[in-house]
Every structure is written in structure tokens, then in C-alpha cells.
C-alpha atoms as a PDB file:
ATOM      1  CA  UNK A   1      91.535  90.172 132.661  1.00  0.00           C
ATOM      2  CA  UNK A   2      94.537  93.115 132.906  1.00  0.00           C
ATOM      3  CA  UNK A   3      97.139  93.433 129.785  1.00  0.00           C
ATOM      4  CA  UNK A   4      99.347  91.819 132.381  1.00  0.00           C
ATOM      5  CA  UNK A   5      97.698  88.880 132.193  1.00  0.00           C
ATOM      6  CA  UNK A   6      97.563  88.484 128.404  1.00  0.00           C
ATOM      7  CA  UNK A   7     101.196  89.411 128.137  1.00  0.00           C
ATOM      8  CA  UNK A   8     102.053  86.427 130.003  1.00  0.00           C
ATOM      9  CA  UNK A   9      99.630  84.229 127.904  1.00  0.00           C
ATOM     10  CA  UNK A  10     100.843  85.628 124.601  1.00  0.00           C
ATOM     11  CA  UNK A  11     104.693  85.240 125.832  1.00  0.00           C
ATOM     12  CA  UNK A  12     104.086  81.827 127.003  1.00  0.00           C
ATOM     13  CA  UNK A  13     103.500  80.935 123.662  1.00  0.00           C
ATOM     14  CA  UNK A  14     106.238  82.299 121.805  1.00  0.00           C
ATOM     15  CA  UNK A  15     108.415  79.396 120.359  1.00  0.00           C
ATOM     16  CA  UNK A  16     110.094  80.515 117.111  1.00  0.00           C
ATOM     17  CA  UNK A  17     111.320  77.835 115.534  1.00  0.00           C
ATOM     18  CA  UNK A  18     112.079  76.989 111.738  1.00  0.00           C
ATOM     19  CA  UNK A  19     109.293  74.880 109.651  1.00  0.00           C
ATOM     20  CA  UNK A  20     110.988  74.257 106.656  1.00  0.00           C
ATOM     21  CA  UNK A  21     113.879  75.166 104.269  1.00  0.00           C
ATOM     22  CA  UNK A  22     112.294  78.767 104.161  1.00  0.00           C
ATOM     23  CA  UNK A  23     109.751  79.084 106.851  1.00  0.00           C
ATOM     24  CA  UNK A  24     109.509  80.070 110.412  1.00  0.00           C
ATOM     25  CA  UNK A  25     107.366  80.241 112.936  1.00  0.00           C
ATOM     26  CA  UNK A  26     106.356  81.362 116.673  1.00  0.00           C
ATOM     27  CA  UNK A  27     108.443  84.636 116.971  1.00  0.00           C
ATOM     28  CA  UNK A  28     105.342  86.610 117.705  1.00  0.00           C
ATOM     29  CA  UNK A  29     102.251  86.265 119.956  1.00  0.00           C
ATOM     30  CA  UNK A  30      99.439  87.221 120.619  1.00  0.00           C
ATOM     31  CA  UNK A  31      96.618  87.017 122.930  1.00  0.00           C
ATOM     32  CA  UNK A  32      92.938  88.093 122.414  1.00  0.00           C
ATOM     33  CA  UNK A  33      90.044  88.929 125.374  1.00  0.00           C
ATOM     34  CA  UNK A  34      86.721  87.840 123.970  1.00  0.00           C
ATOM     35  CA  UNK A  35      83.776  89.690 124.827  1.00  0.00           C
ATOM     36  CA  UNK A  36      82.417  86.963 126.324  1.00  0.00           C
ATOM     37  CA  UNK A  37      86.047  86.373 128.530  1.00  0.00           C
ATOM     38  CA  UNK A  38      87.329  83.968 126.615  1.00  0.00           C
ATOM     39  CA  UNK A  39      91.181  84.125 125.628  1.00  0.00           C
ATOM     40  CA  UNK A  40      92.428  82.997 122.564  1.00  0.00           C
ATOM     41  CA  UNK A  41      96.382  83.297 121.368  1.00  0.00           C
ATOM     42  CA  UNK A  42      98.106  82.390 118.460  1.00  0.00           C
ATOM     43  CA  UNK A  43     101.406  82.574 116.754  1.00  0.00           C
ATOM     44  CA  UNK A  44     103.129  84.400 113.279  1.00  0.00           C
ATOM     45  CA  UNK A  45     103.953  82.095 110.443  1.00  0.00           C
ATOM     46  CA  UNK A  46     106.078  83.520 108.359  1.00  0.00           C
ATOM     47  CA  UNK A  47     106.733  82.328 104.514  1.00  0.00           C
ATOM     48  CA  UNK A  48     107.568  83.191 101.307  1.00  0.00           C
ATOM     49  CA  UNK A  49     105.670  84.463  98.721  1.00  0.00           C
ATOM     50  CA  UNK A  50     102.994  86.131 101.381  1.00  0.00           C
ATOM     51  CA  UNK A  51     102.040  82.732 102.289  1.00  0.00           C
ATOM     52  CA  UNK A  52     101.793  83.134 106.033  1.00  0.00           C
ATOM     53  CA  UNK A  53      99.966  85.267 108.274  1.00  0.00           C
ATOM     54  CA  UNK A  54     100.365  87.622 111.450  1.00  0.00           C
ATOM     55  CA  UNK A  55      99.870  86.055 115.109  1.00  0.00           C
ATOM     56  CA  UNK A  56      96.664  88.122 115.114  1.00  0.00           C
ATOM     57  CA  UNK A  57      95.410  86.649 112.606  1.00  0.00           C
ATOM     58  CA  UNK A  58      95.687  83.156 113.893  1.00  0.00           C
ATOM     59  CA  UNK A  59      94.308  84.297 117.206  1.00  0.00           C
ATOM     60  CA  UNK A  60      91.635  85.934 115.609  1.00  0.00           C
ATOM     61  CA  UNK A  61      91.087  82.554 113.666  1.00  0.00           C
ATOM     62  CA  UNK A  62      91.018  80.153 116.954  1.00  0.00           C
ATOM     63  CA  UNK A  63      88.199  82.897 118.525  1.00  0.00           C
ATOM     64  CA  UNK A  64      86.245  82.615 115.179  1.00  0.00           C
ATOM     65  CA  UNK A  65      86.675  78.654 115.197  1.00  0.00           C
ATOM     66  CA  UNK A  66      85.401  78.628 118.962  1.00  0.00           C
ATOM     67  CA  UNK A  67      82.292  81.230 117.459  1.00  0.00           C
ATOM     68  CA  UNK A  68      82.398  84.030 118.759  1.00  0.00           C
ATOM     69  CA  UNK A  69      83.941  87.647 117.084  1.00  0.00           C
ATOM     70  CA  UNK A  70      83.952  90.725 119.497  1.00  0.00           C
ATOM     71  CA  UNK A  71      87.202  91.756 120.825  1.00  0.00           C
ATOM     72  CA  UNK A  72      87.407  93.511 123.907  1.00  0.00           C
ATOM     73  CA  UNK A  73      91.624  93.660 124.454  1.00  0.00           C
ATOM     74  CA  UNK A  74      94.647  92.598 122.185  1.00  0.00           C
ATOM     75  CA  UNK A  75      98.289  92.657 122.979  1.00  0.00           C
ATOM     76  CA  UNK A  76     101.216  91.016 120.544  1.00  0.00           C
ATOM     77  CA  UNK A  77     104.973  90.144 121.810  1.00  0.00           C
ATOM     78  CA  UNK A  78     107.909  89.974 120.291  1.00  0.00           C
ATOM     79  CA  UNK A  79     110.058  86.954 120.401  1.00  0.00           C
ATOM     80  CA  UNK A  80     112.781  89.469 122.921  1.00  0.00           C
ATOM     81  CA  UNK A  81     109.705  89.854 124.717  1.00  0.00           C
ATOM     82  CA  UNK A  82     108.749  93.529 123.504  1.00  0.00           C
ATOM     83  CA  UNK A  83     105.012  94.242 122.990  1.00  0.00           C
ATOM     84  CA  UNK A  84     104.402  95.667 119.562  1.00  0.00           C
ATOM     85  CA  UNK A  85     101.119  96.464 117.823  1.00  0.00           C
ATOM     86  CA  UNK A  86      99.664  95.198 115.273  1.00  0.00           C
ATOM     87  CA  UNK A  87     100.054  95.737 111.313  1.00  0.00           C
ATOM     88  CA  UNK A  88      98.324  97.980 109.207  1.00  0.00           C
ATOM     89  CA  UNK A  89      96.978  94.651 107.467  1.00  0.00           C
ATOM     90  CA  UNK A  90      95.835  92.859 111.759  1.00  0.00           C
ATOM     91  CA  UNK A  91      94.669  96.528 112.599  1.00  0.00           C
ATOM     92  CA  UNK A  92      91.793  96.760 109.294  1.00  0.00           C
ATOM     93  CA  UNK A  93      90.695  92.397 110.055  1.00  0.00           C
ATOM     94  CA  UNK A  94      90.046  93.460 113.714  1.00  0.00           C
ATOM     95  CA  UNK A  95      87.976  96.349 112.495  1.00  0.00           C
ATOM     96  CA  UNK A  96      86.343  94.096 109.744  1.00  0.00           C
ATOM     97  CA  UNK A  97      84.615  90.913 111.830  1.00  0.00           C
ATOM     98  CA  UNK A  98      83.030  93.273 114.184  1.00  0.00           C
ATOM     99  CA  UNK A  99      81.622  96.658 113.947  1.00  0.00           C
ATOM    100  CA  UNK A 100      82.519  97.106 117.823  1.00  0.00           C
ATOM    101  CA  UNK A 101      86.159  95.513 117.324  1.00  0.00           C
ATOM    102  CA  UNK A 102      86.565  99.996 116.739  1.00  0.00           C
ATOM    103  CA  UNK A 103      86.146 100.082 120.832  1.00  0.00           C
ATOM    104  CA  UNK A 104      88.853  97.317 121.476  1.00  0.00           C
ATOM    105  CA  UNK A 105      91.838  98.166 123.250  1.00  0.00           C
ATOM    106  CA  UNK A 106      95.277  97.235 121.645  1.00  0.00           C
ATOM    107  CA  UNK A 107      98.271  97.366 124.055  1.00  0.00           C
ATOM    108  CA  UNK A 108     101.223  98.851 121.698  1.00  0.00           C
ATOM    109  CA  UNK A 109     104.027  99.428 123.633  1.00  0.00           C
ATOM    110  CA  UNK A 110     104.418  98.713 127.747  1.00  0.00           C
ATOM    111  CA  UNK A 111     102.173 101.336 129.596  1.00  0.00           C
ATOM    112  CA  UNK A 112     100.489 102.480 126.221  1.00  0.00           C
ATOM    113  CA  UNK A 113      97.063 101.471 125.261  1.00  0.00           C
ATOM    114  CA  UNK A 114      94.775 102.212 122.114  1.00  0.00           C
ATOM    115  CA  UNK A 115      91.779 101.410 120.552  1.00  0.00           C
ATOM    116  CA  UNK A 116      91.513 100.580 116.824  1.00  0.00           C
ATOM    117  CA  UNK A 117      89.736 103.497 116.010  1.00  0.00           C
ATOM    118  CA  UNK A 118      93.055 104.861 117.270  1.00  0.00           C
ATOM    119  CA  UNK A 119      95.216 103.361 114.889  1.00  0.00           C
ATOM    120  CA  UNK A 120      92.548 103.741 111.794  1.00  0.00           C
ATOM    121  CA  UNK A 121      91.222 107.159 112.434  1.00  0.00           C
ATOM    122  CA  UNK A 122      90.064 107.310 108.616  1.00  0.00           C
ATOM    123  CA  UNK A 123      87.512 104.564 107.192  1.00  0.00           C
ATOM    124  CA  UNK A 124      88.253 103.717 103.938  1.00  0.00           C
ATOM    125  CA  UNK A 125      84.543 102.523 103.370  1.00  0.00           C
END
């Protein structure tokens, strides 16, 4: 599966909407390539308080729900439709469910790929 490809599955899904009073939802993306060639894609919830969580994170949550933990390619989008990569916070919980999640390949901006290892060049363990 290209980057392409998961663009248009993680932009598909954008729908940012409001949840509640405070709360929003759906104004990020993203889309995950399994090692095994599965896709998974989720959405951002964002809340007060540090309630919510990334759209990594619930992608990364639907492939772990489904069993399986490798990552072989990642992209997020931006409600406007710009690809941006993930947080500090996405970028260490990719590294931590798999000890090969360091080879997957992270689109962060249109035409630039990475791995993780790229964006965490220095272990903290």
C-alpha cells in the first residue's frame, strides 16, 4: 500500500465535529499499515483536562483490538487536509508496542518520509 493510499483513507475519515460543551472531535486522522497489510485509522479526541488522545493513538488502539502490533507505515492529516507527523507523546507509543515499530515509516509532510528512529534518535531507556 503507497502513502497515497493511506492519505486518502486517513482523509476520508476526518469529520471534526463538536462532542460536547467542551469537546471535539475528528479534526485529525490517521491511518496505520499493519505488518500483516491490514489498515487501521482513527480519529483525535480532544478534551479538557488531558482527557483525550491523538488520532494515532486510536488507530494504534483499533490495530491492537484486531491483535496484531507491528507497524510498517503511518501518515496523520489535518482537518485542511495537510499531513503532519506525529507528537512527541504518538512518536515514543509507536516505539513502545513494538521493538520494530523503530523501522516504520512516518509520512511528515507531502514528499517527506521518516522512520521513528528518525524522530527519536536518543532512547531514553
Amino acid at each position: 500500500m503507497t502513502f497515497e493510499e493511506l492519505y486518502d483513507i486517513a482523509k476520508n475519515k476526518l469529520n471534526p465535529r463538536k462532542l460536547s460543551k467542551e469537546s471535539y472531535a475528528g479534526s485529525v486522522a490517521a491511518a496505520i499499515l499493519s505488518e500483516k497489510g491490514n489498515v487501521y485509522a482513527g480519529v483525535c479526541i480532544d478534551t479538557p483536562s488531558s482527557m483525550g488522545f491523538c488520532a494515532e493513538h486510536a488507530a494504534i488502539a483499533a490495530m491492537i483490538t484486531a491483535g496484531e502490533n507491528r507497524i510498517v507505515k503511518m501518515i496523520a492529516v489535518y482537518k485542511d487536509g495537510t499531513i503532519i507527523p506525529p507528537c512527541g507523546r504518538c512518536r515514543e507509543f509507536i516505539k513502545q508496542i513494538h521493538e520494530d515499530n523503530q523501522k516504520c515509516e512516518v509520512m511528515v509532510r507531502k514528499d517527506t518520509v521518516a522512520t521513528i528512529d528518525d524522530l527519536l534518535p536518543f532512547q531514553w531507556k
